[in-house]
N, C-alpha and C. Protein backbone atom coordinates (compact mmCIF):
# COMPACT_ATOMS: atom_id res chain seq x y z
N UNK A 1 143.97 85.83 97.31
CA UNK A 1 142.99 86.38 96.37
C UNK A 1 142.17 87.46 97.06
N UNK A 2 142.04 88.47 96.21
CA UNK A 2 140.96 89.36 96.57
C UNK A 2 139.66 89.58 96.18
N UNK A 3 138.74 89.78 96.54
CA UNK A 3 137.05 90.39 96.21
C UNK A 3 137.27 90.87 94.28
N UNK A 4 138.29 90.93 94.25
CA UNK A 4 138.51 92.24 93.04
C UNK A 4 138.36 90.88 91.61
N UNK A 5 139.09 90.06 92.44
CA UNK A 5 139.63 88.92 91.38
C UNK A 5 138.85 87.96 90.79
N UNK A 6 137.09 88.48 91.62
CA UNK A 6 135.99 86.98 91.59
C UNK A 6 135.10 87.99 90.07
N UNK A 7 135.16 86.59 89.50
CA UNK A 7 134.60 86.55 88.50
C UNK A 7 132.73 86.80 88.42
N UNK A 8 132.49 87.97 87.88
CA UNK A 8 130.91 87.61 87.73
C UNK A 8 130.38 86.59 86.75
N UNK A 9 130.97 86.12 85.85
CA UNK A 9 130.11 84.81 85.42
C UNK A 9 130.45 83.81 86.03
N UNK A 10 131.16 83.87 86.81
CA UNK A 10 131.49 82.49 88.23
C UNK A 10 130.03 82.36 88.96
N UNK A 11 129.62 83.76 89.55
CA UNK A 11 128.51 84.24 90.48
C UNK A 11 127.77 83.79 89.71
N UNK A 12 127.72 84.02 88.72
CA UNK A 12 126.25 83.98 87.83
C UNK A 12 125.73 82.16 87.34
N UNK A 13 127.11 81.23 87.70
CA UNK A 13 127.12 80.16 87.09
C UNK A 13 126.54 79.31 88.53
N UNK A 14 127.16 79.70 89.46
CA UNK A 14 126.69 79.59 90.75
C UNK A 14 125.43 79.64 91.34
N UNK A 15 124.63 81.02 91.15
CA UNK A 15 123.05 81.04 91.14
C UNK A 15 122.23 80.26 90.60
N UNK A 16 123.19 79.88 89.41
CA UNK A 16 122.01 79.56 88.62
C UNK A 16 121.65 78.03 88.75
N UNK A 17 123.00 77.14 89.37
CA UNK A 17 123.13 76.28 89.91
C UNK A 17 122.58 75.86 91.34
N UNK A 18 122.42 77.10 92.10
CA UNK A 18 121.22 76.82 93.23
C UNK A 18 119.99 77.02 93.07
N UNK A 19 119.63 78.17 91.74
CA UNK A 19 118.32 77.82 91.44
C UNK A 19 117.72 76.60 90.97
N UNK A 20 118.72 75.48 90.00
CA UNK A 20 118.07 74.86 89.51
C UNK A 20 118.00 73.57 90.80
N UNK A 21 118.86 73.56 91.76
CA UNK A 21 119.34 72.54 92.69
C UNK A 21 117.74 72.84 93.84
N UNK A 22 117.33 73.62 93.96
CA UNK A 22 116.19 74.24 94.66
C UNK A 22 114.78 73.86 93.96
N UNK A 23 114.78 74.28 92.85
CA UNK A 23 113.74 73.91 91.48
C UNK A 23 113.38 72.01 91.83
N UNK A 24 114.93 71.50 91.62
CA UNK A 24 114.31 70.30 91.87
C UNK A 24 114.17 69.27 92.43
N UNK A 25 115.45 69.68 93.95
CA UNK A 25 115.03 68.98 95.38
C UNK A 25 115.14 69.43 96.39
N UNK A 26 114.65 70.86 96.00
CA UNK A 26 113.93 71.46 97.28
C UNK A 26 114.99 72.11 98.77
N UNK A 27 114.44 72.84 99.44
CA UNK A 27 115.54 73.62 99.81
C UNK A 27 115.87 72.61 100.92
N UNK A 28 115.76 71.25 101.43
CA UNK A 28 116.46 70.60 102.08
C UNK A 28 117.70 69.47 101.10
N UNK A 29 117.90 70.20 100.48
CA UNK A 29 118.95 69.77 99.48
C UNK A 29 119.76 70.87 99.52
N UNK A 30 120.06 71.99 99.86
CA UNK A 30 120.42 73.22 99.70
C UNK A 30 121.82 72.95 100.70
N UNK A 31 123.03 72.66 100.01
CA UNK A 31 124.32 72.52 101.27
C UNK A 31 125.46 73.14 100.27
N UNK A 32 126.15 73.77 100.79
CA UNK A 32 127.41 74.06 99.74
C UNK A 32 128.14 73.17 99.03
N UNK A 33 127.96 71.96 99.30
CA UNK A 33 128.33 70.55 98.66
C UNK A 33 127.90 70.24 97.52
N UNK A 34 126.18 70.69 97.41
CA UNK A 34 125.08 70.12 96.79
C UNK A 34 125.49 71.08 95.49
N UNK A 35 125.76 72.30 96.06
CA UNK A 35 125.48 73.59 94.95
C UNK A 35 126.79 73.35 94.18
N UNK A 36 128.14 73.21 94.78
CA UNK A 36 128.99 72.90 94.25
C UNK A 36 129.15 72.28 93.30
N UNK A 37 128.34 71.03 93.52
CA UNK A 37 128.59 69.45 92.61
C UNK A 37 127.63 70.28 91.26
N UNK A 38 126.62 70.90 91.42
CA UNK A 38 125.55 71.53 90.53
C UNK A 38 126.01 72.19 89.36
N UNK A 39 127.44 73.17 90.34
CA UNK A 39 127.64 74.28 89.21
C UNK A 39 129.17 73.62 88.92
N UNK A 40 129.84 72.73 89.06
CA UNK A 40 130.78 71.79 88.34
C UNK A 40 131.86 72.31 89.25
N UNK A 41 131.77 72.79 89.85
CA UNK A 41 133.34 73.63 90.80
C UNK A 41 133.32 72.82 92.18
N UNK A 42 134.51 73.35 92.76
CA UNK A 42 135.19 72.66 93.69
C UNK A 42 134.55 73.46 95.03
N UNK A 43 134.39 72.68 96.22
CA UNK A 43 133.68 73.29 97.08
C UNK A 43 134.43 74.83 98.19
N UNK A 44 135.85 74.25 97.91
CA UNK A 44 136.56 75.80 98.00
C UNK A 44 136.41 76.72 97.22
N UNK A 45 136.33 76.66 95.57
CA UNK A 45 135.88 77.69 95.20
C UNK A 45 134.68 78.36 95.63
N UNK A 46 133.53 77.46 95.63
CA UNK A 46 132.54 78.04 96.30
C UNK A 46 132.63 79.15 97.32
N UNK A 47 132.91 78.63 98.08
CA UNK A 47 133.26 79.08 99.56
C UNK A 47 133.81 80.08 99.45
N UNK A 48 135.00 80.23 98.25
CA UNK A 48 135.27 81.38 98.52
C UNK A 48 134.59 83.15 97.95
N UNK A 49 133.62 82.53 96.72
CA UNK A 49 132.57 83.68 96.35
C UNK A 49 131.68 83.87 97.17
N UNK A 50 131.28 82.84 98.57
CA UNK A 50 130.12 82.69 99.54
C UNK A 50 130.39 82.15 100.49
N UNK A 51 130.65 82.78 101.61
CA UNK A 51 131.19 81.62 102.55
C UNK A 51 130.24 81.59 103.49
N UNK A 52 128.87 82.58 103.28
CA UNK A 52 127.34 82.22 103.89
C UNK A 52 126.83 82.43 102.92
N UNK A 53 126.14 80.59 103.72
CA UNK A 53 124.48 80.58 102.96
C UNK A 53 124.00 81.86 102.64
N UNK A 54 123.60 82.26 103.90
CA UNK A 54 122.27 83.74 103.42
C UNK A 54 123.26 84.64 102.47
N UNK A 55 124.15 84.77 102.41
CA UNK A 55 124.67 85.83 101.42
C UNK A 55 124.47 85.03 99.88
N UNK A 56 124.32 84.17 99.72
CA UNK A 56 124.05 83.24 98.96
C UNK A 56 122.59 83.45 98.33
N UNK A 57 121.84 82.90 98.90
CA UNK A 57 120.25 83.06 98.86
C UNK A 57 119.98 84.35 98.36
N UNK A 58 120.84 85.24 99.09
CA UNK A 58 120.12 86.80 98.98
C UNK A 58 120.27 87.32 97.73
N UNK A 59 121.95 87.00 97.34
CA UNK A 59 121.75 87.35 95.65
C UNK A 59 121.21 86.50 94.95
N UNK A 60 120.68 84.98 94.77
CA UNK A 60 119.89 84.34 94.60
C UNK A 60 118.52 85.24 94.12
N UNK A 61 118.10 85.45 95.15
CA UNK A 61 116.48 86.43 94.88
C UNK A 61 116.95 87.63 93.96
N UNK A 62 118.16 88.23 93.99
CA UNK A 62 118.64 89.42 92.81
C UNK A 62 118.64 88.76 91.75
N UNK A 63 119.08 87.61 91.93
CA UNK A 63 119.68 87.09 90.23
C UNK A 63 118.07 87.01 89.62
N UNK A 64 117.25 85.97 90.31
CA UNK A 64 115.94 85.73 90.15
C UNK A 64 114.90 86.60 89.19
N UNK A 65 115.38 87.93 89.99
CA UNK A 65 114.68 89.20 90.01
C UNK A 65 115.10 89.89 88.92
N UNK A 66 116.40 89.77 88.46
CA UNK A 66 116.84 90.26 87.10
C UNK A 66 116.55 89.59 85.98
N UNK A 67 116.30 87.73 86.24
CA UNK A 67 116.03 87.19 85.20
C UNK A 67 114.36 87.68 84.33
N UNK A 68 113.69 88.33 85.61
CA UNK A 68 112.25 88.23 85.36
C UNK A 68 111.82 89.93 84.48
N UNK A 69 113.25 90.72 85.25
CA UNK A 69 112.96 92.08 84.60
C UNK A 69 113.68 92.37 83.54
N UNK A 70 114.46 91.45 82.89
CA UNK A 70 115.19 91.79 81.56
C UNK A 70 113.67 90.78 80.32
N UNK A 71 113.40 89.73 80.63
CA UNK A 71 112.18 89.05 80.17
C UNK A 71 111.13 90.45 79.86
N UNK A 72 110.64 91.02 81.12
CA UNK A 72 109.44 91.91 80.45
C UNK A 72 110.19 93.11 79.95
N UNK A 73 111.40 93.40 80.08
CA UNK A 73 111.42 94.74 79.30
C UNK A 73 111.51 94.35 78.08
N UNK A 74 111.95 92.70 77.83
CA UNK A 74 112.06 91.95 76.22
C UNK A 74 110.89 92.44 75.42
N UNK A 75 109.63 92.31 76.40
CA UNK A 75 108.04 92.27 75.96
C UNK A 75 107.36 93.55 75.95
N UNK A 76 107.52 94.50 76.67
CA UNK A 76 107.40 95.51 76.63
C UNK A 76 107.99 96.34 75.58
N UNK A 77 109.20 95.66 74.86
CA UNK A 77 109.92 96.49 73.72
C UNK A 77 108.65 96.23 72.59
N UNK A 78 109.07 94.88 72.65
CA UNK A 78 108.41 94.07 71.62
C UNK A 78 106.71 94.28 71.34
N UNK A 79 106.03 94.35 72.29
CA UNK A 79 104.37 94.96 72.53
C UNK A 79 104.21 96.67 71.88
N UNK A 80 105.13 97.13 71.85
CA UNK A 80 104.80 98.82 71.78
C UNK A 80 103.48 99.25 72.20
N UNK A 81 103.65 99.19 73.24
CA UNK A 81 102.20 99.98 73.36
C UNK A 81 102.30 100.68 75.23
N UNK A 82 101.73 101.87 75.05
CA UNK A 82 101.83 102.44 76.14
C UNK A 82 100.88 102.02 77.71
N UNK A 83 99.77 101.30 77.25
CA UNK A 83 98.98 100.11 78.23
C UNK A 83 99.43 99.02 78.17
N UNK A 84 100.55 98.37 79.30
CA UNK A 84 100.63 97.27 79.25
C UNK A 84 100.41 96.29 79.96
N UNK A 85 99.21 96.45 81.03
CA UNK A 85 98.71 95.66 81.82
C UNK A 85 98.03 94.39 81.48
N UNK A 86 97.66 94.04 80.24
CA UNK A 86 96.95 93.03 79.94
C UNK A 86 98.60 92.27 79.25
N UNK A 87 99.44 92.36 78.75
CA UNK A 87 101.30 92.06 78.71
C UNK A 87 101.26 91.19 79.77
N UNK A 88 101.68 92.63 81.20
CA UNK A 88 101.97 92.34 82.27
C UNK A 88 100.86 90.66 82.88
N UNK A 89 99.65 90.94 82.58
CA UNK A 89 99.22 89.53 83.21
C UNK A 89 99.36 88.66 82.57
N UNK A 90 99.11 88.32 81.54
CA UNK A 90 99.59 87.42 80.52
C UNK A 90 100.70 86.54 80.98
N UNK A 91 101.67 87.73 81.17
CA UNK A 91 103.18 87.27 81.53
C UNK A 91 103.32 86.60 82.88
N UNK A 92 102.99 87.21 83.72
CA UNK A 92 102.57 86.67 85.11
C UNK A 92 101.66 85.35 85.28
N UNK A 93 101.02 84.94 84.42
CA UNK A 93 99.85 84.28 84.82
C UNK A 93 100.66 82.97 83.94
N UNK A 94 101.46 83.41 82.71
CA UNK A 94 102.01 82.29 82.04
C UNK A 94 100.92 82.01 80.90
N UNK A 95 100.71 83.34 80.40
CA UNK A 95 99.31 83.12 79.07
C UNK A 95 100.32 83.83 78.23
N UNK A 96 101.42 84.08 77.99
CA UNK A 96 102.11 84.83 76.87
C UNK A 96 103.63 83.93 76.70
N UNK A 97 102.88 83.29 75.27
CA UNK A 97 102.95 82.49 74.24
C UNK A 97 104.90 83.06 73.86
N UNK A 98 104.72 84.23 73.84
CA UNK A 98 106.26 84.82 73.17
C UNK A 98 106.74 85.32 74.04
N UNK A 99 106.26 85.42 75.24
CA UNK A 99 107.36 85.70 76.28
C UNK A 99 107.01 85.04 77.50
N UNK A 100 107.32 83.57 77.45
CA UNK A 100 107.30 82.86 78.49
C UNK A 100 107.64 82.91 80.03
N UNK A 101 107.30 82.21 81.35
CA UNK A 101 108.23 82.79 82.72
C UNK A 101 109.32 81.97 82.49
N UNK A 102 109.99 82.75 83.34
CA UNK A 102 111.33 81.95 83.51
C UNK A 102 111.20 80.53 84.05
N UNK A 103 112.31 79.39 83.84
CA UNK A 103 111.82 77.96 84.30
C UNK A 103 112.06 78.02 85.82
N UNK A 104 112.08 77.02 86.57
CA UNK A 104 112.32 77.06 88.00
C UNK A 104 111.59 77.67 89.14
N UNK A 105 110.30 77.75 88.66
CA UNK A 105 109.25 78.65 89.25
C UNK A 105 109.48 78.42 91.03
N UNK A 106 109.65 76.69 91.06
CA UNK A 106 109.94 76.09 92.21
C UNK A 106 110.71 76.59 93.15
N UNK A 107 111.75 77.13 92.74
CA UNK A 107 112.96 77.63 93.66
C UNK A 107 112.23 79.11 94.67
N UNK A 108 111.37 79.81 94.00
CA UNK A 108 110.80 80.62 94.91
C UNK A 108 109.53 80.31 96.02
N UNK A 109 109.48 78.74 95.78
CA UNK A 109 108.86 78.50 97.49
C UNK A 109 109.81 77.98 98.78
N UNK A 110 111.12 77.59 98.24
CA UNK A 110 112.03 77.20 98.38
C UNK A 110 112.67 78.68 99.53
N UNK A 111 112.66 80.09 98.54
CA UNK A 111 113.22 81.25 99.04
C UNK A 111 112.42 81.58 100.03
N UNK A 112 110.71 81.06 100.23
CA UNK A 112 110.10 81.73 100.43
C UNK A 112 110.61 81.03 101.98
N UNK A 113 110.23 79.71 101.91
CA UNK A 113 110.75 78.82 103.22
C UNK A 113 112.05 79.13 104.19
N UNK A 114 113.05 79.62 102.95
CA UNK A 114 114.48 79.65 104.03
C UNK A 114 114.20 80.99 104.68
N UNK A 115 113.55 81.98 103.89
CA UNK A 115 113.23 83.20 104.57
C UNK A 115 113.16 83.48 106.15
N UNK A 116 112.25 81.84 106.50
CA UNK A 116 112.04 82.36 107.89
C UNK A 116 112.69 82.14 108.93
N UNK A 117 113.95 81.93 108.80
CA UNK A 117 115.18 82.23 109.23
C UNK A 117 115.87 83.12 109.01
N UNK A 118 116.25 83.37 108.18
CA UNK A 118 116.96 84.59 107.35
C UNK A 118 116.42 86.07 107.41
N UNK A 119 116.38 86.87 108.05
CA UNK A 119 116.24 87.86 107.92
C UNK A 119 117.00 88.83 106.63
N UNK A 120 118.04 88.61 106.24
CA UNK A 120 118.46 88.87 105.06
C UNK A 120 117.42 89.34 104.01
N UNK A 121 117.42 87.03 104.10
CA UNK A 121 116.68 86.57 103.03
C UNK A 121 115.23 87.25 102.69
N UNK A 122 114.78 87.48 103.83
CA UNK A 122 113.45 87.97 103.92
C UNK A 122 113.20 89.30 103.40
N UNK A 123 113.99 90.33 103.82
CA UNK A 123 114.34 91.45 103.21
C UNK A 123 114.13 91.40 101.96
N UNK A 124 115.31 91.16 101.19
CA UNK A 124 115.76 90.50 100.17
C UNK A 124 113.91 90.94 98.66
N UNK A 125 113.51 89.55 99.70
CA UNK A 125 112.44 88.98 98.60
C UNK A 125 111.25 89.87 98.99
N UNK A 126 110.82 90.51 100.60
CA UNK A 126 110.06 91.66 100.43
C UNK A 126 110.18 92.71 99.64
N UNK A 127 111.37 93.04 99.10
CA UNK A 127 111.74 94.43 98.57
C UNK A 127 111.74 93.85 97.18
N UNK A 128 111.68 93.06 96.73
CA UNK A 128 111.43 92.19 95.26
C UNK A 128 110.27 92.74 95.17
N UNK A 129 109.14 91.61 95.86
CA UNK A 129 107.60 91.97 95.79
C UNK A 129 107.31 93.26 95.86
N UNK A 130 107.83 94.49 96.47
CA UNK A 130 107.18 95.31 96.74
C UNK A 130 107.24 95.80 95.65
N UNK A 131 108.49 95.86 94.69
CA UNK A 131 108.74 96.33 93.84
C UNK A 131 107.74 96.40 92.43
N UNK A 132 107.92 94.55 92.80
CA UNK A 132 107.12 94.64 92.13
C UNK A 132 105.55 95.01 91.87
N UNK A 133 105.13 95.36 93.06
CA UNK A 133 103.94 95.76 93.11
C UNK A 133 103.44 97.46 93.00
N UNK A 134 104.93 97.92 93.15
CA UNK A 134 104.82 99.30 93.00
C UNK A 134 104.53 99.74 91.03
N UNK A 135 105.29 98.25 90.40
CA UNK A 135 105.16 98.63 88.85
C UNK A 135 104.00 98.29 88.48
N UNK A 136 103.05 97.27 89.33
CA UNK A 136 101.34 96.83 89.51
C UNK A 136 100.73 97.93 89.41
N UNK A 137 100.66 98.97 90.28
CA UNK A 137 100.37 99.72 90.71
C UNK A 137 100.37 101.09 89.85
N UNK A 138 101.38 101.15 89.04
CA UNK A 138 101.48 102.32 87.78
C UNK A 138 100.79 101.69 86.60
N UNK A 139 101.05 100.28 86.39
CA UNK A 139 100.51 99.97 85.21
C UNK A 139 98.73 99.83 85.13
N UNK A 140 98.38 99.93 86.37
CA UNK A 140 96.79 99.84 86.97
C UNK A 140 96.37 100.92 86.64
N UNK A 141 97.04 101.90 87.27
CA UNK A 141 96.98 102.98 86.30
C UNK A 141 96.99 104.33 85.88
N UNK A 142 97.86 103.24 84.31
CA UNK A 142 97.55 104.02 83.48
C UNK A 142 96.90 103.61 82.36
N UNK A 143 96.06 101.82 82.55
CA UNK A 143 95.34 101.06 81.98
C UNK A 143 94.15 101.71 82.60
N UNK A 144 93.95 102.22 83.50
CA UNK A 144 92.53 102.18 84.33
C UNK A 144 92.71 103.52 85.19
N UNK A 145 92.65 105.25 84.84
CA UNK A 145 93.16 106.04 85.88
C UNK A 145 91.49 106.34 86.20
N UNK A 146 90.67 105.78 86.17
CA UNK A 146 89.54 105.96 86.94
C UNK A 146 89.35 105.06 88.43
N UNK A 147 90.52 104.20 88.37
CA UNK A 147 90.51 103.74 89.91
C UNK A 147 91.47 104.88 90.75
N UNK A 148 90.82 104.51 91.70
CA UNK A 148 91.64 105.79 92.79
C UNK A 148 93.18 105.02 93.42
N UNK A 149 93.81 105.95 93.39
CA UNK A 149 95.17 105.28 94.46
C UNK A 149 94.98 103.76 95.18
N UNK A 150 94.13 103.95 96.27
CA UNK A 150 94.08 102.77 97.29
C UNK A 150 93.54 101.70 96.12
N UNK A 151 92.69 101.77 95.79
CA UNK A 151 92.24 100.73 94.89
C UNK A 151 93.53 99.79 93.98
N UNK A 152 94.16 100.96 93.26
CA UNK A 152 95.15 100.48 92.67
C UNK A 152 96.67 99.70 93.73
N UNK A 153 96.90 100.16 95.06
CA UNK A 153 97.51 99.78 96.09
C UNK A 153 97.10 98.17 96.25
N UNK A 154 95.89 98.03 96.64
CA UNK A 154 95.02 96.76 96.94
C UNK A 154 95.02 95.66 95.69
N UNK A 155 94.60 96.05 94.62
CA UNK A 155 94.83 95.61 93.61
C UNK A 155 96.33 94.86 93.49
N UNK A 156 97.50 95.86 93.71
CA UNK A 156 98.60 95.04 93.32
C UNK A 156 98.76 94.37 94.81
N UNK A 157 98.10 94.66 95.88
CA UNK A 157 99.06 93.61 97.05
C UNK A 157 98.43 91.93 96.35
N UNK A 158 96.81 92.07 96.08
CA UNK A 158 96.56 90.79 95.69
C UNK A 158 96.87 90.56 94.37
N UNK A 159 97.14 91.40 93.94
CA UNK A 159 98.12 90.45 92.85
C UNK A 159 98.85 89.54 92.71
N UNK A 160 100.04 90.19 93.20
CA UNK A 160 101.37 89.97 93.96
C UNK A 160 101.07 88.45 94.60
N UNK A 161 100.07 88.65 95.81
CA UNK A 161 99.55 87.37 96.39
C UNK A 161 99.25 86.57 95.93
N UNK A 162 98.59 86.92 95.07
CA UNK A 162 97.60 85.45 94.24
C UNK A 162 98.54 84.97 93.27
N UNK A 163 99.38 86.04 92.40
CA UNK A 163 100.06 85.01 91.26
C UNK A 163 101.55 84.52 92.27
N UNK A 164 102.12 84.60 93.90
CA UNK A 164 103.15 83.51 94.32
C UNK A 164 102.15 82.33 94.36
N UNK A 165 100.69 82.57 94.93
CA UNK A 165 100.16 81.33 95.37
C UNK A 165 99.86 80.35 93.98
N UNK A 166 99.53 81.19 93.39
CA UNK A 166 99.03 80.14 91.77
C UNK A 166 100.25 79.53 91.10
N UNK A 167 101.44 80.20 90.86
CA UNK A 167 102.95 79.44 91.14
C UNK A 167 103.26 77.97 91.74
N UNK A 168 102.84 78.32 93.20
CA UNK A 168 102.85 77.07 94.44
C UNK A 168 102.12 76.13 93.72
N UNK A 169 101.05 76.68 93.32
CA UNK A 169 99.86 75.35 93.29
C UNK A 169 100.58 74.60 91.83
N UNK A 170 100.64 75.31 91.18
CA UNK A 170 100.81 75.27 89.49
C UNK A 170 102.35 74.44 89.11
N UNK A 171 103.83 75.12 89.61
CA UNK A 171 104.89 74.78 89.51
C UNK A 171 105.35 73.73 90.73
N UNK A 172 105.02 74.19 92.01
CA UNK A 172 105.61 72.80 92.77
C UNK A 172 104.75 72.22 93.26
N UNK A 173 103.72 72.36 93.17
CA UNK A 173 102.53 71.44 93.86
C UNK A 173 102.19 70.25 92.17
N UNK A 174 102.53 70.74 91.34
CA UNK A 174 102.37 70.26 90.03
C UNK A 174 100.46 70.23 89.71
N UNK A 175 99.93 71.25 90.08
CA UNK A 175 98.17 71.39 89.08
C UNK A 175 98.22 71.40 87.84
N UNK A 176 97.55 71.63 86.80
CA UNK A 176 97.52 71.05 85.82
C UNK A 176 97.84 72.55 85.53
N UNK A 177 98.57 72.92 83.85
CA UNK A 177 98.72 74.47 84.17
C UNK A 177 97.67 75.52 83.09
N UNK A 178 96.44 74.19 82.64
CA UNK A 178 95.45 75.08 82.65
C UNK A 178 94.57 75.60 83.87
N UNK A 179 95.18 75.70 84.60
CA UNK A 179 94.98 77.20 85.84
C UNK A 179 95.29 77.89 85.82
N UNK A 180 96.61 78.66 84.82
CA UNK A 180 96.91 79.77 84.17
C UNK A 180 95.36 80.55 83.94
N UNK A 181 95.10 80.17 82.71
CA UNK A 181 93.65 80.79 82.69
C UNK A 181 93.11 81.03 83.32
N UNK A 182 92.82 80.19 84.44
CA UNK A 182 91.57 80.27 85.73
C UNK A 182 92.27 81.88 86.21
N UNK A 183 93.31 81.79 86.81
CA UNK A 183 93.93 82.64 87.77
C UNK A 183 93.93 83.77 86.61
N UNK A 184 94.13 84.34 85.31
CA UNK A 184 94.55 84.84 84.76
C UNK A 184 93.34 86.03 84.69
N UNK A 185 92.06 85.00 84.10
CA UNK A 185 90.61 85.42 84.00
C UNK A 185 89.95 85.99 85.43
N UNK A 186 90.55 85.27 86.27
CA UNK A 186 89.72 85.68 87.95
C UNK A 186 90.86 87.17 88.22
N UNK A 187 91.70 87.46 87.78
CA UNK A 187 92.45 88.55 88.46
C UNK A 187 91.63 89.53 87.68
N UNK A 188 91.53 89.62 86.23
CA UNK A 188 90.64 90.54 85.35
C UNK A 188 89.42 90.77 85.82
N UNK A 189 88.71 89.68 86.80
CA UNK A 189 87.07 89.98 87.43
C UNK A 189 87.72 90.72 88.64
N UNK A 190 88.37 90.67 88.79
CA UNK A 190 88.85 91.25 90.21
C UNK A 190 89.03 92.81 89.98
N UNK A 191 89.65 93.09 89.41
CA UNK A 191 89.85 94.38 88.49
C UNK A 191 88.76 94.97 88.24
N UNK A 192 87.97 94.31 87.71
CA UNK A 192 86.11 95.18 86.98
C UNK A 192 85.39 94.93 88.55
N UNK A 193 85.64 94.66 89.25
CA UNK A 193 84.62 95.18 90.26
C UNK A 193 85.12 96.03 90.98
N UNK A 194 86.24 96.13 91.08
CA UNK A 194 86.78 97.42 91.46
C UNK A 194 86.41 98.66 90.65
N UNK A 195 86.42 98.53 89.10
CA UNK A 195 85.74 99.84 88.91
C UNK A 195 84.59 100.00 88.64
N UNK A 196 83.95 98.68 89.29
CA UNK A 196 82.30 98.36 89.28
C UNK A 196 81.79 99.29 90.53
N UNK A 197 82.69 99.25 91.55
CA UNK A 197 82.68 100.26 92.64
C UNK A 197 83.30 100.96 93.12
N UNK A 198 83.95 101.70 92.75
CA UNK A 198 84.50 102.80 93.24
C UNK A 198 84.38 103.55 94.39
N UNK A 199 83.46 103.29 95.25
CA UNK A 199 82.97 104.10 96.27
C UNK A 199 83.28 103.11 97.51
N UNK A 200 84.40 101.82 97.21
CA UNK A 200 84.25 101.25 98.21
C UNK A 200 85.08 101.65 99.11
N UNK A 201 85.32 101.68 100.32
CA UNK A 201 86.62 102.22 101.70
C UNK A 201 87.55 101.51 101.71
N UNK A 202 88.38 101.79 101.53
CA UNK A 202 89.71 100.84 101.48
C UNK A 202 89.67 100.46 103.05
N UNK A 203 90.48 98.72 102.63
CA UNK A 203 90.26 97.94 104.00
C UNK A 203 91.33 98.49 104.64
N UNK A 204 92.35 98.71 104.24
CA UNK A 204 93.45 99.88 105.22
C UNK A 204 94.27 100.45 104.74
N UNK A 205 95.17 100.89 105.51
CA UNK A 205 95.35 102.58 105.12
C UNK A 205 96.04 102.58 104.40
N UNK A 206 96.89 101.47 104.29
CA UNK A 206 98.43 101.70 103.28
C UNK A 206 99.23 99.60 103.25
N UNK A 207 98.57 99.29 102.51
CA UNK A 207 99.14 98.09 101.87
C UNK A 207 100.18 97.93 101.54
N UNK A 208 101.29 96.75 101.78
CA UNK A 208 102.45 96.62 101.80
C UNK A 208 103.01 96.83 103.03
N UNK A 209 102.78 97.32 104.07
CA UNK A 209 103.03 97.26 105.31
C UNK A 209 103.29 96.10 105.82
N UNK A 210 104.42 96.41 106.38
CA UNK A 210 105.43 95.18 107.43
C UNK A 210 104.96 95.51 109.35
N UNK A 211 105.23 94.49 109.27
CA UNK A 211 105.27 94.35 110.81
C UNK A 211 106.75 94.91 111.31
N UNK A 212 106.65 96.04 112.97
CA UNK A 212 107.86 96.83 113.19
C UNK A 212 108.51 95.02 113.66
């Protein structure tokens, strides 16, 4: 068999089978055995769409990442409107009623953990976040173009930050998930004091920065 011959809804049946195997016992459950038995196939087949973990994981965080950006462009059709930052948190925070998050929130503390081994992996899910923080960062604004650049930079790194951590607390730590609100309402105060001050110095120079 060749590369040519592998099925993408095989791949796709596969992911979705380590997401949910991750979701709900955690990434020391994570063995090609485990994922196998998950997605109903034989552990040679496996093996042979993945015959590493990390190549595994890594489209894992793609699949992840597509499930979350076909969802808001759903909402973004559906919203018409050219400000969609108050959408965007909603959606993030898990306050939008018609366009729910995806289930399995769990599996991304899971990614976040194998990461630190994986250099791949790590890659991978930095270039996710950044991403996503770069669309933070336009939608900031053009909801708000009286904040300056850095502001809007800063803005999405803690974004970004605060809604993996409210996730953790919320989806695998199990909090109650009226903390949606809490987190939803505290990112919006976060926002108005930023253009409560404008004159403040950005704490550094360029956010999103990796270590060489």
């Amino acid at each position: 068999m060749t590369k040519r011959t592998q099925s993408p809804e095989k791949k796709v049946q596969i992911l979705d089978a380590a997401a949910s195997l991750l979701a709900r016992d955690g990434l020391q459950a994570l063995t090609f055995e485990a994922v196998a038995h998950e997605a109903g196939l034989s552990r040679q087949l496996l093996r042979y769409y993945y015959s590493d973990m990390d190549l595994l994981v890594g489209d894992l965080c793609d699949h992840l990442a597509g499930q979350y950006q076909r969802l808001l462009i759903s909402g973004i059709v559906d919203i018409r409107q050219v400000e969609r930052l108050d959408f965007f948190l909603d959606f993030f925070f898990g306050m939008s009623s018609d366009h729910p998050m995806p289930v399995e929130l769990e599996t991304y503390d899971a990614l976040i953990a194998y990461s630190v081994g994986s250099p791949l992996v790590r890659d991978r899910m930095c270039n996710q976040y950044h991403i996503l923080g770069q669309v933070m960062i336009h939608e900031l604004a053009i909801a708000h173009p009286e904040l300056k650049g850095a502001a809007c930079e800063e803005l999405s790194f803690m974004f970004v930050s605060m809604m993996h951590a409210h996730w953790s607390f919320v989806a695998s730590l199990g909090h109650s998930p009226d903390h949606n609100r809490l987190a939803r309402n505290a990112f919006a105060r976060l926002i108005r004091s930023y253009l409560d001050t404008p004159e403040v110095v950005p704490v550094m120079e360029k956010p999103w920065a990796r270590r060489d």
